[in-house]
C-alpha atoms as a PDB file:
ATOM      1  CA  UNK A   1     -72.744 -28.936  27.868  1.00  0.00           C
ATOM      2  CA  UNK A   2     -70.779 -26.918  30.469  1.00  0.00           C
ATOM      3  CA  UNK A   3     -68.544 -24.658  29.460  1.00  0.00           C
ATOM      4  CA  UNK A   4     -65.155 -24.563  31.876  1.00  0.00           C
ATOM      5  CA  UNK A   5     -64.524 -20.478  32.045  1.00  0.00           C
ATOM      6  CA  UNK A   6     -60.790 -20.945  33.338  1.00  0.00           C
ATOM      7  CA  UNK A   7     -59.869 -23.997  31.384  1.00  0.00           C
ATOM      8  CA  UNK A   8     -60.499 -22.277  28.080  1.00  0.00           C
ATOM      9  CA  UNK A   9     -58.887 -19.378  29.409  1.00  0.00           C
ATOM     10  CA  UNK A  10     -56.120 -20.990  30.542  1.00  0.00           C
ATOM     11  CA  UNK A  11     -55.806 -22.501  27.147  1.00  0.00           C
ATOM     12  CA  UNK A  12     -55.975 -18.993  25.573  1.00  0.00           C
ATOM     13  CA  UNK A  13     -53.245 -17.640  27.765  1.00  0.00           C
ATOM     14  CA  UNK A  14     -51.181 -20.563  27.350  1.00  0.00           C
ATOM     15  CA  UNK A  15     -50.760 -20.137  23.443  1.00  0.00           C
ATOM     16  CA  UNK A  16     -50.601 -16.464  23.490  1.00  0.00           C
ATOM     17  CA  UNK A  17     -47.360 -16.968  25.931  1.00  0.00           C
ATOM     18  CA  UNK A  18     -45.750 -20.055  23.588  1.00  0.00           C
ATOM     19  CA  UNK A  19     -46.585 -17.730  20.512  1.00  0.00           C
ATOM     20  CA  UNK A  20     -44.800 -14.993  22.339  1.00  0.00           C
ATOM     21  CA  UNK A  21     -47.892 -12.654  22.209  1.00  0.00           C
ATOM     22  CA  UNK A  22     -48.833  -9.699  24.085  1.00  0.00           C
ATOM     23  CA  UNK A  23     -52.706  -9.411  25.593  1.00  0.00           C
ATOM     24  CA  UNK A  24     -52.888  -6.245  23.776  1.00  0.00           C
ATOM     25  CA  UNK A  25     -51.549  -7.819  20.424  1.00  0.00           C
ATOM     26  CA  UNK A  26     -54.237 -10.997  20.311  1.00  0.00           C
ATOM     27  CA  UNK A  27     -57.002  -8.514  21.778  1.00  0.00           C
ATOM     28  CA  UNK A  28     -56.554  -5.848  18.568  1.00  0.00           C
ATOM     29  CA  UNK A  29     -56.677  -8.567  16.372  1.00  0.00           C
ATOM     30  CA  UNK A  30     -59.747  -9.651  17.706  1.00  0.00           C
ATOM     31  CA  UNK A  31     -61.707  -6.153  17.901  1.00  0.00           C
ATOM     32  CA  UNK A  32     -61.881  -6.679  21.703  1.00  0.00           C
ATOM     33  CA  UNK A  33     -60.081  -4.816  24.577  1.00  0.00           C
ATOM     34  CA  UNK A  34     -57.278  -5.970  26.285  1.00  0.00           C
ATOM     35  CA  UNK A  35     -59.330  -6.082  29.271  1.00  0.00           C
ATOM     36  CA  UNK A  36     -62.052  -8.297  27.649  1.00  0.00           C
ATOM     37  CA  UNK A  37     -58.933 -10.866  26.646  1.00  0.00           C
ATOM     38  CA  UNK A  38     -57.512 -10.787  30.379  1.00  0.00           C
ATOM     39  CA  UNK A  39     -60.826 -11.753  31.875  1.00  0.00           C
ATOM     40  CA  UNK A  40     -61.471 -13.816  29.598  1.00  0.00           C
ATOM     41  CA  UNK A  41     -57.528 -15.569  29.825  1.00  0.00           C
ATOM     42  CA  UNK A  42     -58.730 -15.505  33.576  1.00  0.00           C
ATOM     43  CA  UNK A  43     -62.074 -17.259  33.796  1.00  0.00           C
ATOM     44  CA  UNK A  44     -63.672 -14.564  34.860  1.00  0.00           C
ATOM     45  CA  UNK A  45     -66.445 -13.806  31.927  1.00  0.00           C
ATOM     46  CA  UNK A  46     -68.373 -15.460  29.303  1.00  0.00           C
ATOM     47  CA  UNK A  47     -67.848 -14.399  26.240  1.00  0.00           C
ATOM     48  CA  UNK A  48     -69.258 -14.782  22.911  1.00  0.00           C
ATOM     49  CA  UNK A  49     -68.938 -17.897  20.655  1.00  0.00           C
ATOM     50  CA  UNK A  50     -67.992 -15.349  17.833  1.00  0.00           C
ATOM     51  CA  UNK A  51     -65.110 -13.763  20.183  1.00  0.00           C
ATOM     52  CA  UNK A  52     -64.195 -17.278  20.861  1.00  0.00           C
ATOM     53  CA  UNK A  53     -63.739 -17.771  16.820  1.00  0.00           C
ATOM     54  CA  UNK A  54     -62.309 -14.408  16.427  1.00  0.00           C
ATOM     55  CA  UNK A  55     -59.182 -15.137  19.521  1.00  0.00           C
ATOM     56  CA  UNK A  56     -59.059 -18.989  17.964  1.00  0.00           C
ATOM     57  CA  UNK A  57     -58.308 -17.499  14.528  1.00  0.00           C
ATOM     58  CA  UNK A  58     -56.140 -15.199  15.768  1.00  0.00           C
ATOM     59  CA  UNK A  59     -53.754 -17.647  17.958  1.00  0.00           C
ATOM     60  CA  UNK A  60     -54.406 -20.457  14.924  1.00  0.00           C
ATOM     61  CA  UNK A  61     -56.362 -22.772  16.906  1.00  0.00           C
ATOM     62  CA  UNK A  62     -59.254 -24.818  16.040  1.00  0.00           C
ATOM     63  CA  UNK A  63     -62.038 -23.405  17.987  1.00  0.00           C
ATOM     64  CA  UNK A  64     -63.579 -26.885  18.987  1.00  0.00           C
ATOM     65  CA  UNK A  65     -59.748 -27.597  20.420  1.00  0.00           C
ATOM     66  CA  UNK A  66     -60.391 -24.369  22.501  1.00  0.00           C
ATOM     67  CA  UNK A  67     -63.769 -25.598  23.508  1.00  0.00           C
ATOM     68  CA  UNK A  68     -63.198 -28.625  24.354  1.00  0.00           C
ATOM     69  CA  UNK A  69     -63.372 -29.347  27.710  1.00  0.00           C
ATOM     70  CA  UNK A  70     -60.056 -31.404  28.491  1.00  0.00           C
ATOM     71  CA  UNK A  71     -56.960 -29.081  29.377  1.00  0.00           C
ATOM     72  CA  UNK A  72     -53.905 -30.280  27.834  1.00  0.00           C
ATOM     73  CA  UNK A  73     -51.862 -33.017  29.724  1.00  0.00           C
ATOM     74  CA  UNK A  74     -48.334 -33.086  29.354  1.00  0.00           C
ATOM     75  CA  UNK A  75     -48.667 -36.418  27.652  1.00  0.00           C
ATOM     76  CA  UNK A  76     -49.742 -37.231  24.469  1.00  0.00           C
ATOM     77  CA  UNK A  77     -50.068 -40.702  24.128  1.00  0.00           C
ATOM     78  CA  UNK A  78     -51.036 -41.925  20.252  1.00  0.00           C
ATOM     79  CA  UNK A  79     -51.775 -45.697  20.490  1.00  0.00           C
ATOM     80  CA  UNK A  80     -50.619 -46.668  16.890  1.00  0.00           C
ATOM     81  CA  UNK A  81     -54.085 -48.592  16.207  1.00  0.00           C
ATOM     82  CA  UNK A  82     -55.958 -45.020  16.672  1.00  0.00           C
ATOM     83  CA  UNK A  83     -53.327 -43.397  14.070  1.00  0.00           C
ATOM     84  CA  UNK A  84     -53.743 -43.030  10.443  1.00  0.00           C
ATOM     85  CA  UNK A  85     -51.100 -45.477   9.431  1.00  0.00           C
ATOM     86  CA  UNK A  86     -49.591 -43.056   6.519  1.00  0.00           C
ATOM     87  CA  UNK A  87     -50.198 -39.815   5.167  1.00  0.00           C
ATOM     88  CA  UNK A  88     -49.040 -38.767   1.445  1.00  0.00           C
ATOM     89  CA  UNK A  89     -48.244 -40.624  -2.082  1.00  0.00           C
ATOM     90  CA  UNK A  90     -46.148 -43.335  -1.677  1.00  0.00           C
ATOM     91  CA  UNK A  91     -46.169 -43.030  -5.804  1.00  0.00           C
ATOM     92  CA  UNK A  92     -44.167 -39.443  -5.114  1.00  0.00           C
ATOM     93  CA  UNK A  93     -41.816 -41.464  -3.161  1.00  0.00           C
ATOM     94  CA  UNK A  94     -42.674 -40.247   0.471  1.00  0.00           C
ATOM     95  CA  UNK A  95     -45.308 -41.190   3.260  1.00  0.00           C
ATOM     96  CA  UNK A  96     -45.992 -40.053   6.722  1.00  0.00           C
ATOM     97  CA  UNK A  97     -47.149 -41.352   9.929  1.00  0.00           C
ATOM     98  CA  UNK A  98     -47.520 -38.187  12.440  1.00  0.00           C
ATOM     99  CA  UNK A  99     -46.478 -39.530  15.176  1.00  0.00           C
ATOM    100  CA  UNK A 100     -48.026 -36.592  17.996  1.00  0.00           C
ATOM    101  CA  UNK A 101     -49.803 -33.661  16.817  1.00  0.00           C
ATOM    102  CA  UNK A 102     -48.778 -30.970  19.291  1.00  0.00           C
ATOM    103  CA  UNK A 103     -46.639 -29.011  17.139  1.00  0.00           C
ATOM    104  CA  UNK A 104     -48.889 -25.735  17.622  1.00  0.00           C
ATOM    105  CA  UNK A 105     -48.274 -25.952  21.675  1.00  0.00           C
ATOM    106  CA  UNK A 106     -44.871 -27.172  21.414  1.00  0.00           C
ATOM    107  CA  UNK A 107     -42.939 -26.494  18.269  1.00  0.00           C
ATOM    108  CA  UNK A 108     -41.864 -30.001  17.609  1.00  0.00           C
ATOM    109  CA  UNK A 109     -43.238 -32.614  15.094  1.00  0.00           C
ATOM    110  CA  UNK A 110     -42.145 -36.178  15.315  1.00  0.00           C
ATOM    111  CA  UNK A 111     -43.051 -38.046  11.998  1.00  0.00           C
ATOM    112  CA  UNK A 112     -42.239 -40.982  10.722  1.00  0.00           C
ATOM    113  CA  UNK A 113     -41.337 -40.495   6.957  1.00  0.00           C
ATOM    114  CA  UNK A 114     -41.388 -43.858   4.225  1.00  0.00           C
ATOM    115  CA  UNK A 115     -39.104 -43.331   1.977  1.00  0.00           C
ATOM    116  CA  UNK A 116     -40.164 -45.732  -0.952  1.00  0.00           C
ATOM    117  CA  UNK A 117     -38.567 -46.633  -3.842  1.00  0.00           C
ATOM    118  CA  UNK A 118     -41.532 -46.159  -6.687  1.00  0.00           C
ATOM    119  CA  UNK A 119     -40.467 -43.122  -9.153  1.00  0.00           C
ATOM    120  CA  UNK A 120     -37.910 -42.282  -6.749  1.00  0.00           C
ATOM    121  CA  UNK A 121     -35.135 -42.476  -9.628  1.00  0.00           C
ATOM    122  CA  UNK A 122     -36.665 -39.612 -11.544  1.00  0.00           C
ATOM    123  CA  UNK A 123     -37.019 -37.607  -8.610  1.00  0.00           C
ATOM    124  CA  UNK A 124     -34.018 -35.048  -8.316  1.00  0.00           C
ATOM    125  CA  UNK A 125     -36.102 -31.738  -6.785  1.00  0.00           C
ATOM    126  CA  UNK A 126     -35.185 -31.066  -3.435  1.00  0.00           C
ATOM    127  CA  UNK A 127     -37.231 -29.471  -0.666  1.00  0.00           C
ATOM    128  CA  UNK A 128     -36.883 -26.465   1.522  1.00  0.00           C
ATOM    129  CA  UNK A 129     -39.215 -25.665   4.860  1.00  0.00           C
ATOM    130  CA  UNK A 130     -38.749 -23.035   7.750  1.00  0.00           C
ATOM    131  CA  UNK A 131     -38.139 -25.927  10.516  1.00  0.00           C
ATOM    132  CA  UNK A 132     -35.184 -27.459  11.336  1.00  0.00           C
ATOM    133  CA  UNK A 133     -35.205 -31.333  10.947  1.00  0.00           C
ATOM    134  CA  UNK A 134     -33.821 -33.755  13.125  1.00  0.00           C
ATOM    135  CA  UNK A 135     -33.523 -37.196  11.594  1.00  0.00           C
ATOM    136  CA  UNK A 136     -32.858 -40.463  12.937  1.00  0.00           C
ATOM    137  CA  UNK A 137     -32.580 -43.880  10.420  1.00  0.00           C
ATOM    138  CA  UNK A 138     -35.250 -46.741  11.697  1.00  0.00           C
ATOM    139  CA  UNK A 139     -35.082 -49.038   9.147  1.00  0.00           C
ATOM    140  CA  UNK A 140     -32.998 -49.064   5.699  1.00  0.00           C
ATOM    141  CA  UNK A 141     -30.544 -46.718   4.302  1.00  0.00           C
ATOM    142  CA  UNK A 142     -31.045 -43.567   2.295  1.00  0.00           C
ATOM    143  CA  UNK A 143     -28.838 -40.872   0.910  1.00  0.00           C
ATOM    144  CA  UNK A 144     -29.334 -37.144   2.727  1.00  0.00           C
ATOM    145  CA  UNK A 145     -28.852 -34.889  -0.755  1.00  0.00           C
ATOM    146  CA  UNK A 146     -28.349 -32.104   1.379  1.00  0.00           C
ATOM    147  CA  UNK A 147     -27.352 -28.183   0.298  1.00  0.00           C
ATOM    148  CA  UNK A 148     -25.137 -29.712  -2.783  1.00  0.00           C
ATOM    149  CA  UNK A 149     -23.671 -33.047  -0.967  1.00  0.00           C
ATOM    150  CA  UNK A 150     -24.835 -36.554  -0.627  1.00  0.00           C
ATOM    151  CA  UNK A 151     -24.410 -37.999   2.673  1.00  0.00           C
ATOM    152  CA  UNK A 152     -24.577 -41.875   3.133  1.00  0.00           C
ATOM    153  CA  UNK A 153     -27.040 -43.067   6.174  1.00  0.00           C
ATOM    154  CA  UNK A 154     -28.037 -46.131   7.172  1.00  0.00           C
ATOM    155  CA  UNK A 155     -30.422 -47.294  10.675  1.00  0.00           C
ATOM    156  CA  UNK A 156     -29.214 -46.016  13.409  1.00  0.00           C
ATOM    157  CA  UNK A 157     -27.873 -43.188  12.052  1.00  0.00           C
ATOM    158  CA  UNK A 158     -28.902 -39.573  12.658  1.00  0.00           C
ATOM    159  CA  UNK A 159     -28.378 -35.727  11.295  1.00  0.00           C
ATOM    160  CA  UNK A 160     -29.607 -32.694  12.610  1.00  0.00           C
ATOM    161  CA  UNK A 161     -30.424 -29.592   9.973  1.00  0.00           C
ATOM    162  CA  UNK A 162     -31.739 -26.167   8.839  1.00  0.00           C
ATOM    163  CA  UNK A 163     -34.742 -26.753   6.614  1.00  0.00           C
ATOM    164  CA  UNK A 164     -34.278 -23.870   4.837  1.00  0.00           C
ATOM    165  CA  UNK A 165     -31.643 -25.422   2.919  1.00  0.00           C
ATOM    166  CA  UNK A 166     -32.382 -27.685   0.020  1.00  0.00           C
ATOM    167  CA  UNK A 167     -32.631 -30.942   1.012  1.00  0.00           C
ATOM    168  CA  UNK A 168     -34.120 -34.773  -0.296  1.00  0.00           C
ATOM    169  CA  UNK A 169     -34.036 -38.654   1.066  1.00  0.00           C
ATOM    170  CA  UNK A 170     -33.845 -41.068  -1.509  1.00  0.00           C
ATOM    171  CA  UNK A 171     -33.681 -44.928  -1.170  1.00  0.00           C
ATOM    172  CA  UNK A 172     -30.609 -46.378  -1.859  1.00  0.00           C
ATOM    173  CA  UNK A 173     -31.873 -49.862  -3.124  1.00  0.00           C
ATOM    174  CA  UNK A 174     -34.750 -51.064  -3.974  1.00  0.00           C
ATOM    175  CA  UNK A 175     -35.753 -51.177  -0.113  1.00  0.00           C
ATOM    176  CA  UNK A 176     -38.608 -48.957   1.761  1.00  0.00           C
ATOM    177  CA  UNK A 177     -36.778 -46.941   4.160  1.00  0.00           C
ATOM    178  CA  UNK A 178     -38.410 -45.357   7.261  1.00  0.00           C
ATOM    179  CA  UNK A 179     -37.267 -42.149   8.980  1.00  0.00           C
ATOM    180  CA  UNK A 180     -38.346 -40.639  12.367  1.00  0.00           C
ATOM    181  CA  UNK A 181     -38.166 -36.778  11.334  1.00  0.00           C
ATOM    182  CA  UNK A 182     -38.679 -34.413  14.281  1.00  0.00           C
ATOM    183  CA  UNK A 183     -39.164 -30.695  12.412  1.00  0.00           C
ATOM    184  CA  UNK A 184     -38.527 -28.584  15.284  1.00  0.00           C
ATOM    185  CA  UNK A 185     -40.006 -24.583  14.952  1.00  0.00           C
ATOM    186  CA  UNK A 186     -36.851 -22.678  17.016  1.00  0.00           C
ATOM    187  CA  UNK A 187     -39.185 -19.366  17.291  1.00  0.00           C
ATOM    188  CA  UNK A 188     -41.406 -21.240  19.924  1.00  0.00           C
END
């Protein structure tokens, strides 16, 4: 296998700058200089597997992703037969269907969340996260418990909030609802 110098490097650099990182900043982390990380950034050097790992860790990266030899496209196209189908316990009253998984290079992750009806009557804890959520209705109706109030949506309907704030879908009937939640990370 060839290794592609300036594509990994270019992949490297390309994080650092979305994570708002300094060469200097990913370079101590790593125990290398900044002038190892530029070269490296630039194509210019081989380096080490292990300095590979260390800069993957660092930028929170899976080092094969690094490796790999195809630079990212600005499409990512998920055929839906290729995608696990649903994530999670339908028996805690959500599943997911991740929809793109780019949210490290982009800050946005589109999901598609089932809200199903089994145990969802006992279930009155809500849920906090540091994204904000977009939401837009598919299919069925749910109520948005929401920071102390109960909002009424139904498909086609949409709501855009802070994360941080408690927040729950429940079904309203007896009816699977589905969800397309973007959580959307406003620091990248």
């Amino acid at each position: 296998m060839i290794i592609d110098l300036e594509k990994i490097g270019e992949k490297i650099k390309g994080v650092r700058l979305r994570q708002k990182r300094t060469q200097q900043q990913v370079a101590d982390e790593c125990g290398i200089s900044k002038s190892m990380l530029s070269k490296i950034e630039n194509g210019q050097t081989a380096s080490a597997v292990a300095t590979l790992s260390k800069i993957s860790d660092a930028l929170q990266v899976s080092l094969s992703w690094l490796l790999d030899d195809k630079i990212d496209d600005h499409l990512v196209l998920q055929k839906r037969s290729s995608r696990r189908s649903k994530v999670g316990d339908e028996h805690m009253g959500y599943s997911y269907e991740l929809l793109a998984n780019r949210s490290q290079f982009s800050g946005i992750e589109p999901t598609v969340v089932h809200v199903t009806p089994k145990n969802m009557n006992k279930r009155t804890e809500t849920y906090t996260h540091s994204h904000d959520e977009f939401i837009y209705i598919l299919e069925g109706s749910i109520y948005l418990l929401y920071d102390g109030e109960n909002y009424y949506m139904e498909k086609g309907d949409s709501a855009y909030f802070e994360g941080a704030k408690p927040h729950l879908f429940v079904p309203v009937n007896d009816e699977e609802a589905q969800v397309l939640a973007c959580f959307i990370d406003r620091d990248v």
